[in-house]
Structures are given as C-alpha cells and as structure tokens.
Protein backbone atom coordinates (compact mmCIF):
# COMPACT_ATOMS: atom_id res chain seq x y z
CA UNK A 1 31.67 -41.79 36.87
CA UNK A 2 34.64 -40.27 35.11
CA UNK A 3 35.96 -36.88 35.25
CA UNK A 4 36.01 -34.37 32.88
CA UNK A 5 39.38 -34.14 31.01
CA UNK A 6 41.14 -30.93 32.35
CA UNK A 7 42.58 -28.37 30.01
CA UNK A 8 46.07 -28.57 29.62
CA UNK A 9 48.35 -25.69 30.26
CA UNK A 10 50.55 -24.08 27.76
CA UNK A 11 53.89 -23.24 28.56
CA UNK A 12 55.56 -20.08 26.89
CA UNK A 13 58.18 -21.29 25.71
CA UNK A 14 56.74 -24.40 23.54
CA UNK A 15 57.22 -24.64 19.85
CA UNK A 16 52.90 -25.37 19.75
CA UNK A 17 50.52 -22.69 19.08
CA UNK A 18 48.31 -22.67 22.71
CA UNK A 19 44.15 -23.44 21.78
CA UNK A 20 42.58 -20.78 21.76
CA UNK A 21 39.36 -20.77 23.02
CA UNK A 22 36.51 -18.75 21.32
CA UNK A 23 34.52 -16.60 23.43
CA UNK A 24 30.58 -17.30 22.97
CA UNK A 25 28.58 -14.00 21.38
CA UNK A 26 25.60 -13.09 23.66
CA UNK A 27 22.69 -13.48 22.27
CA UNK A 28 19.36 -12.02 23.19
CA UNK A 29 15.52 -13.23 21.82
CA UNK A 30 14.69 -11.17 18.76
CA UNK A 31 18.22 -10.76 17.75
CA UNK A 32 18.94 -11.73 13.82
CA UNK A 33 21.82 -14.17 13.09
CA UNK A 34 23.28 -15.89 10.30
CA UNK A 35 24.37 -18.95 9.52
CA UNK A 36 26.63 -20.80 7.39
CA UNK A 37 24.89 -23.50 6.34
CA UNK A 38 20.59 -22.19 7.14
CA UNK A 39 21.32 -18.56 6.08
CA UNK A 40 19.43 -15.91 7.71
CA UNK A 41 17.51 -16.30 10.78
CA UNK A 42 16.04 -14.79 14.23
CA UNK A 43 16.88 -16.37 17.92
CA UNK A 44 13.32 -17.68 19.53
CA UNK A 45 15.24 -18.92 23.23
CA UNK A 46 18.07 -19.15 24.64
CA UNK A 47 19.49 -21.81 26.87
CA UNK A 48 21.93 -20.35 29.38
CA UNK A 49 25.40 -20.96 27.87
CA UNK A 50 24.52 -24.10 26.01
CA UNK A 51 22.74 -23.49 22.98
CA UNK A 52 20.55 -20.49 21.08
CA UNK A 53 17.04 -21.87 19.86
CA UNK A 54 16.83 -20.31 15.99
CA UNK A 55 13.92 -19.64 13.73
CA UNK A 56 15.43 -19.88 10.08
CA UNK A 57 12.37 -20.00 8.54
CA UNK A 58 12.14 -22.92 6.61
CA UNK A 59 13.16 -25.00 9.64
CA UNK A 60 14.82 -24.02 13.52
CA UNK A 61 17.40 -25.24 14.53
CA UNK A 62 19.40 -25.61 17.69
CA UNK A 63 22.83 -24.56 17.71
CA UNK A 64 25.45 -25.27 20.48
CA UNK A 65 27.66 -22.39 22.12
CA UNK A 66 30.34 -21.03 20.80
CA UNK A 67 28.37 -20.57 17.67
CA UNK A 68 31.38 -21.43 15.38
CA UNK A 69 29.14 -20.93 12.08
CA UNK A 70 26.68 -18.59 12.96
CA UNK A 71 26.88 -14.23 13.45
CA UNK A 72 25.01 -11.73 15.21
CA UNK A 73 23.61 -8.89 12.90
C-alpha cells in the first residue's frame, strides 16, 4: 500500500507562485447551483466533503469537492 504524496511546502523566498488551494463552498440540500457545463440546477445530497449529488434537470450529476465549475446562488 503506498502513501499518499504529501504536500510540499513553499518557501518565501522562491521565485514559484505557492498552490493555492481552493476552499470547498458548503452546500446544503435545496440549495440552487450552477454549472458550467449543465447550467442551472438544485443539490438532492450531499456526501460529506467528497462530492454534492445535483438535480440539473435534464440529467444529475455528481460533482467532486472543490466544485471548480459550479456556484452557489
């Protein structure tokens, strides 16, 4: 079993930018998002710091935290 590879850490006085890492939105059931590629839609479930479960209509998707493409209303 292999071991997650561990974030590096960025010293002040490199030349490199440091990653930044995006901060998930919370999300509640009922709230309205939308997306860049579905377009308006409603969270049905959410899985604790994984994913949001989302009702776009036409089809629902799953989409993975941080929710790079996808707002909260």
């Amino acid at each position: 079993m292999t071991k997650p590879a561990a974030l590096k850490r960025h010293l002040p006085t490199s030349p490199f930018k440091a990653q930044v890492i995006p901060v998930p939105e919370e999300l509640a059931v009922g709230d309205q998002v939308t997306h860049d590629v579905y377009g308006l839609g409603r969270v049905t479930g959410i899985e604790d710091g994984i994913a949001a479960l989302v009702d776009f209509g036409s089809t629902q998707e799953r989409i993975l935290s941080p929710y790079p493409k996808m707002t909260k209303l």
